[in-house]
N, C-alpha and C. Protein backbone atom coordinates (compact mmCIF):
# COMPACT_ATOMS: atom_id res chain seq x y z
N UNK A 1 0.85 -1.17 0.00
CA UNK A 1 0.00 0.00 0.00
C UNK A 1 0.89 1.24 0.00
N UNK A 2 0.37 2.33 -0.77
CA UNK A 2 1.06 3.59 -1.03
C UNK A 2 0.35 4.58 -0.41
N UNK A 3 0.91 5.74 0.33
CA UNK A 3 0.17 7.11 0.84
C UNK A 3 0.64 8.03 0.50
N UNK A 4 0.38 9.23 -0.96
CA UNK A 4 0.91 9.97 -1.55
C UNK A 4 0.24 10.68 -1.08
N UNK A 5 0.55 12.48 -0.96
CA UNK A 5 0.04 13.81 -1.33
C UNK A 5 1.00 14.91 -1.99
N UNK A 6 0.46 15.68 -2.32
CA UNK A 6 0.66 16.87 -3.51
C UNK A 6 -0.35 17.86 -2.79
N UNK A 7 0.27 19.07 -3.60
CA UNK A 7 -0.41 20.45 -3.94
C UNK A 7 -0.67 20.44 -5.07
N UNK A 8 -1.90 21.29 -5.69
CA UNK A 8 -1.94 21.50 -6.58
C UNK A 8 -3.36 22.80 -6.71
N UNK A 9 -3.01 23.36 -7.65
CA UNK A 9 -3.54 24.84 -7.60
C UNK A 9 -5.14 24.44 -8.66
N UNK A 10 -5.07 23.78 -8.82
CA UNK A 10 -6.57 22.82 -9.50
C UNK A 10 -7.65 23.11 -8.37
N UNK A 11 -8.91 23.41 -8.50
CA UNK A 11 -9.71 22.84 -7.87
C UNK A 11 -10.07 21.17 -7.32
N UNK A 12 -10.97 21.02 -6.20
CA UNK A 12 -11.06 19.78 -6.09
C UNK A 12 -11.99 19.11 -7.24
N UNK A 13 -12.97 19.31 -7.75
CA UNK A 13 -14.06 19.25 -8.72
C UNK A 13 -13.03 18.43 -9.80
N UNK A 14 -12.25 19.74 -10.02
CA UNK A 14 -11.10 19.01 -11.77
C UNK A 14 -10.45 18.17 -10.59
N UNK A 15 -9.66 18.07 -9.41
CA UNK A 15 -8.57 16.59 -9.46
C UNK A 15 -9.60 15.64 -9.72
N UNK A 16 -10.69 15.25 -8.97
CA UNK A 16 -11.89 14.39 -9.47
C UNK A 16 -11.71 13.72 -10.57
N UNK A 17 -12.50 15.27 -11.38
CA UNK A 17 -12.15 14.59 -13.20
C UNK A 17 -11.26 13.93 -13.72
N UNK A 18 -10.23 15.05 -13.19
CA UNK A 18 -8.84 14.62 -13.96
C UNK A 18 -8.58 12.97 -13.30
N UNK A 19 -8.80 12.72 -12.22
CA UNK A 19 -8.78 11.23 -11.65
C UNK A 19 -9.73 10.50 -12.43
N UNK A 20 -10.89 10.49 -12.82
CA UNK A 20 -12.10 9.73 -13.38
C UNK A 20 -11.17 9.67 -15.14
N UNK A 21 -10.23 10.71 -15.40
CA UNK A 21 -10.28 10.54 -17.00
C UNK A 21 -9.21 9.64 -16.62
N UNK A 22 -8.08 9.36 -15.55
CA UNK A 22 -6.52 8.67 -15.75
C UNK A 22 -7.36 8.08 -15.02
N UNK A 23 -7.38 7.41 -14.45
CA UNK A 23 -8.14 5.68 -13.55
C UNK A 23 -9.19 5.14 -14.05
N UNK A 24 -9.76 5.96 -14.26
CA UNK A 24 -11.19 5.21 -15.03
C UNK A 24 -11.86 4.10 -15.65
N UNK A 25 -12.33 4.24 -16.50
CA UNK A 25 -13.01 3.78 -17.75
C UNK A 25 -12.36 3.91 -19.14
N UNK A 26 -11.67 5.10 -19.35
CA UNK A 26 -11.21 5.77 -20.30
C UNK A 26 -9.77 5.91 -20.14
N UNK A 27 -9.25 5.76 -18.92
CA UNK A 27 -7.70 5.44 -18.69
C UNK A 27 -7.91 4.29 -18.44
N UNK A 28 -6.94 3.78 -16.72
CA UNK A 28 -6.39 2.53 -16.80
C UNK A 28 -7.78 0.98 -16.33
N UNK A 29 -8.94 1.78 -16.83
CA UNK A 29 -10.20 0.70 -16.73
C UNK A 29 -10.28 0.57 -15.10
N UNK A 30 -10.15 1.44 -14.43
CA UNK A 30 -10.64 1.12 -13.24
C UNK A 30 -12.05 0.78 -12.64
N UNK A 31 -12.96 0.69 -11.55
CA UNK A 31 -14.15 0.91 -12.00
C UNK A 31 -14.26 2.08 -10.51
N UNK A 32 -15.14 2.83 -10.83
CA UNK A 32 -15.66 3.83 -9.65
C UNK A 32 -16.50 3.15 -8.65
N UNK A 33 -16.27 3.45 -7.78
CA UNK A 33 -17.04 2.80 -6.66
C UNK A 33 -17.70 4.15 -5.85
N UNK A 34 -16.99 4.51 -5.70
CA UNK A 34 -17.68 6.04 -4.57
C UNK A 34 -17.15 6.99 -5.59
N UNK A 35 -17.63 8.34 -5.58
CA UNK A 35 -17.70 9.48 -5.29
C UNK A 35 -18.30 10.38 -5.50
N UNK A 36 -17.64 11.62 -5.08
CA UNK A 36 -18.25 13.01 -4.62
C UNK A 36 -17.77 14.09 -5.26
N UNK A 37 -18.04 15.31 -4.87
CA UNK A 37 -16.98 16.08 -5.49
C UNK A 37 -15.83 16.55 -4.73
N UNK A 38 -15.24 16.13 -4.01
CA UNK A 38 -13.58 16.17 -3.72
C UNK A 38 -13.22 14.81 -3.49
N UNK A 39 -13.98 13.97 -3.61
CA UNK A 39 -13.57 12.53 -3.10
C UNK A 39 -13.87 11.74 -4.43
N UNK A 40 -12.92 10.57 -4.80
CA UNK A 40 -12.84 9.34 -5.17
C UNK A 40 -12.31 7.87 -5.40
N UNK A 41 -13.30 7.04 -5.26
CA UNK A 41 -12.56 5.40 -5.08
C UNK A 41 -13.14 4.58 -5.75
N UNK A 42 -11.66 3.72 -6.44
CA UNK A 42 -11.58 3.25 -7.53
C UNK A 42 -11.60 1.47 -6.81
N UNK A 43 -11.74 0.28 -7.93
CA UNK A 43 -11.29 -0.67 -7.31
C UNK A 43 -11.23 -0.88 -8.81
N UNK A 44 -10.24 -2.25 -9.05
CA UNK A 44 -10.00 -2.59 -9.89
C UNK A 44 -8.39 -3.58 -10.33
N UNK A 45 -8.28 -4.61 -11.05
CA UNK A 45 -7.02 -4.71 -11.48
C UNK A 45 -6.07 -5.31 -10.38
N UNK A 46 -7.01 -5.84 -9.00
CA UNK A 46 -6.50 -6.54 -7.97
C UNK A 46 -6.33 -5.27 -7.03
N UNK A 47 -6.54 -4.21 -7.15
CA UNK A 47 -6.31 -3.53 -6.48
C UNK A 47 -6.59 -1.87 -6.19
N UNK A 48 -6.93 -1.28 -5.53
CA UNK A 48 -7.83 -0.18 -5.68
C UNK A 48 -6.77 1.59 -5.35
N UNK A 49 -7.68 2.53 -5.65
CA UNK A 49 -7.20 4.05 -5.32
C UNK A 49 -7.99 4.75 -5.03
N UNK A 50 -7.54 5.66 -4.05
CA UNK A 50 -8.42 7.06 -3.37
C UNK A 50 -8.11 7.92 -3.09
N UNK A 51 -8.65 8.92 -3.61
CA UNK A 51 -8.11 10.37 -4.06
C UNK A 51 -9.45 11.46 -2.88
N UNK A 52 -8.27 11.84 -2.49
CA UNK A 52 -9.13 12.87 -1.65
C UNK A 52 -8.65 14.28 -1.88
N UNK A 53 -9.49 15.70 -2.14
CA UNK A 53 -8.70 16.91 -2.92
C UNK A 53 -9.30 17.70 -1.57
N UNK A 54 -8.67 17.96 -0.95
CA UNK A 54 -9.20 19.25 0.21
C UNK A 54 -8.58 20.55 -0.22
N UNK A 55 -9.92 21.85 -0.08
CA UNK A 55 -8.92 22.93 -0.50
C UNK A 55 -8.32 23.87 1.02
N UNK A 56 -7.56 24.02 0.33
CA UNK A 56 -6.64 24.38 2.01
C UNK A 56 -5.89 26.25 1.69
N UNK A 57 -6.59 27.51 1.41
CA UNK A 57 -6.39 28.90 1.16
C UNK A 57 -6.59 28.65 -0.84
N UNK A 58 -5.14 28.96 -0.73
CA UNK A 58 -5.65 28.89 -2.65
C UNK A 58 -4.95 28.15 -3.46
N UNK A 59 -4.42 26.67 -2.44
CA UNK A 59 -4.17 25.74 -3.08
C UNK A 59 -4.93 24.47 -2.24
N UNK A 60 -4.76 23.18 -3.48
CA UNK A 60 -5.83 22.20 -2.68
C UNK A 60 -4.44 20.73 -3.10
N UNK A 61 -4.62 20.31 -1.38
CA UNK A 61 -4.12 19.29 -0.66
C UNK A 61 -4.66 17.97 -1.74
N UNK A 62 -4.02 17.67 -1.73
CA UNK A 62 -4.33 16.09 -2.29
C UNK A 62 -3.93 14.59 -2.10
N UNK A 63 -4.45 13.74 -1.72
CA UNK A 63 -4.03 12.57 -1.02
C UNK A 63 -4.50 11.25 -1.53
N UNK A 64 -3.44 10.74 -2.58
CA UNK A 64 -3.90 9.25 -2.67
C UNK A 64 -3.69 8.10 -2.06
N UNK A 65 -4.38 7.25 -1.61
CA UNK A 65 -3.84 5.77 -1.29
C UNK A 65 -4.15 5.18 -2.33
N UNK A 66 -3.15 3.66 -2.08
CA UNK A 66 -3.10 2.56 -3.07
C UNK A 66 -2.82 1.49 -3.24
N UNK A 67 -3.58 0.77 -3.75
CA UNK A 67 -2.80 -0.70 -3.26
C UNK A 67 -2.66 -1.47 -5.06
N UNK A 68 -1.81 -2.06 -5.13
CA UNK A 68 -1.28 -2.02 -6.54
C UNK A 68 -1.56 -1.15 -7.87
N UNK A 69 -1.14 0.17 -7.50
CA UNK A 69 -1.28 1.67 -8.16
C UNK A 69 -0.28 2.03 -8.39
N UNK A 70 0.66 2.03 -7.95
CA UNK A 70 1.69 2.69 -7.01
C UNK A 70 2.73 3.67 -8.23
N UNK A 71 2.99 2.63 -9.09
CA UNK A 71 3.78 3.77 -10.26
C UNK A 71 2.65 4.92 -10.80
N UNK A 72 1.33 4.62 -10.76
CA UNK A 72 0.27 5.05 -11.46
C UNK A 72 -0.32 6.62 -11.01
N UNK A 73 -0.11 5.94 -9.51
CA UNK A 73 -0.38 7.17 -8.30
C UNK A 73 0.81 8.37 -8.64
N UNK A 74 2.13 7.87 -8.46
CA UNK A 74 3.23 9.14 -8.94
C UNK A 74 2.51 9.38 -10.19
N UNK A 75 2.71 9.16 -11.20
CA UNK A 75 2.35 9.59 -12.68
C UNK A 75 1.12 10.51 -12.58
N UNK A 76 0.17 10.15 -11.95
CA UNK A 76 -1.24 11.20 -11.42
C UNK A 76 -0.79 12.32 -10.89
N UNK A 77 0.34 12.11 -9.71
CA UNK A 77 0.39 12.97 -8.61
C UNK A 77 1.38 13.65 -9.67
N UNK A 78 1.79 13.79 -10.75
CA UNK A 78 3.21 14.63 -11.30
C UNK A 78 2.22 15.02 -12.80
N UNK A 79 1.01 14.87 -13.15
CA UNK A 79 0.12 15.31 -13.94
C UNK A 79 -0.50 17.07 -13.41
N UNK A 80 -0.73 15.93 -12.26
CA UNK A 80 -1.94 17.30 -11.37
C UNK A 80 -0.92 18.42 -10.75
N UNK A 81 0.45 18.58 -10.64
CA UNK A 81 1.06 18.99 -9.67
C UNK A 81 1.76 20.38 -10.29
């Protein structure tokens, strides 16, 4: 299991998206299980991700876990960042 965070000057709404377009359906076929709009969780591929975007002044905190993600999660976290 992996516990990443980042900054990133994105709203929480777009990390969402931008998570739903790279994990997804349309990226690495994940499937959605929960979410919201700053929150989402994936399962899939033996193994799942969760992205949480808190905004914190006028940048927003971001925090993935992971459990066989792990190169996938950096590559996200260096997209959004």
């Amino acid at each position: 299991m992996i516990r990443m965070s980042s900054k990133t000057k994105l709203k929480p709404e777009e990390v969402v998206r931008r998570a739903v377009s790279f994990f997804g359906p349309g990226g690495y076929g994940l499937e959605v299980k929960n979410k919201s709009t700053d929150c989402i969780y994936f399962e899939g591929g033996g193994g799942n991700v969760g992205v949480i975007a808190s905004a914190e002044g006028k940048e927003v905190s971001v925090e993935l876990v992971s459990r066989e993600w792990d190169y996938q999660v950096k590559e996200f976290l260096g997209d959004i960042s």
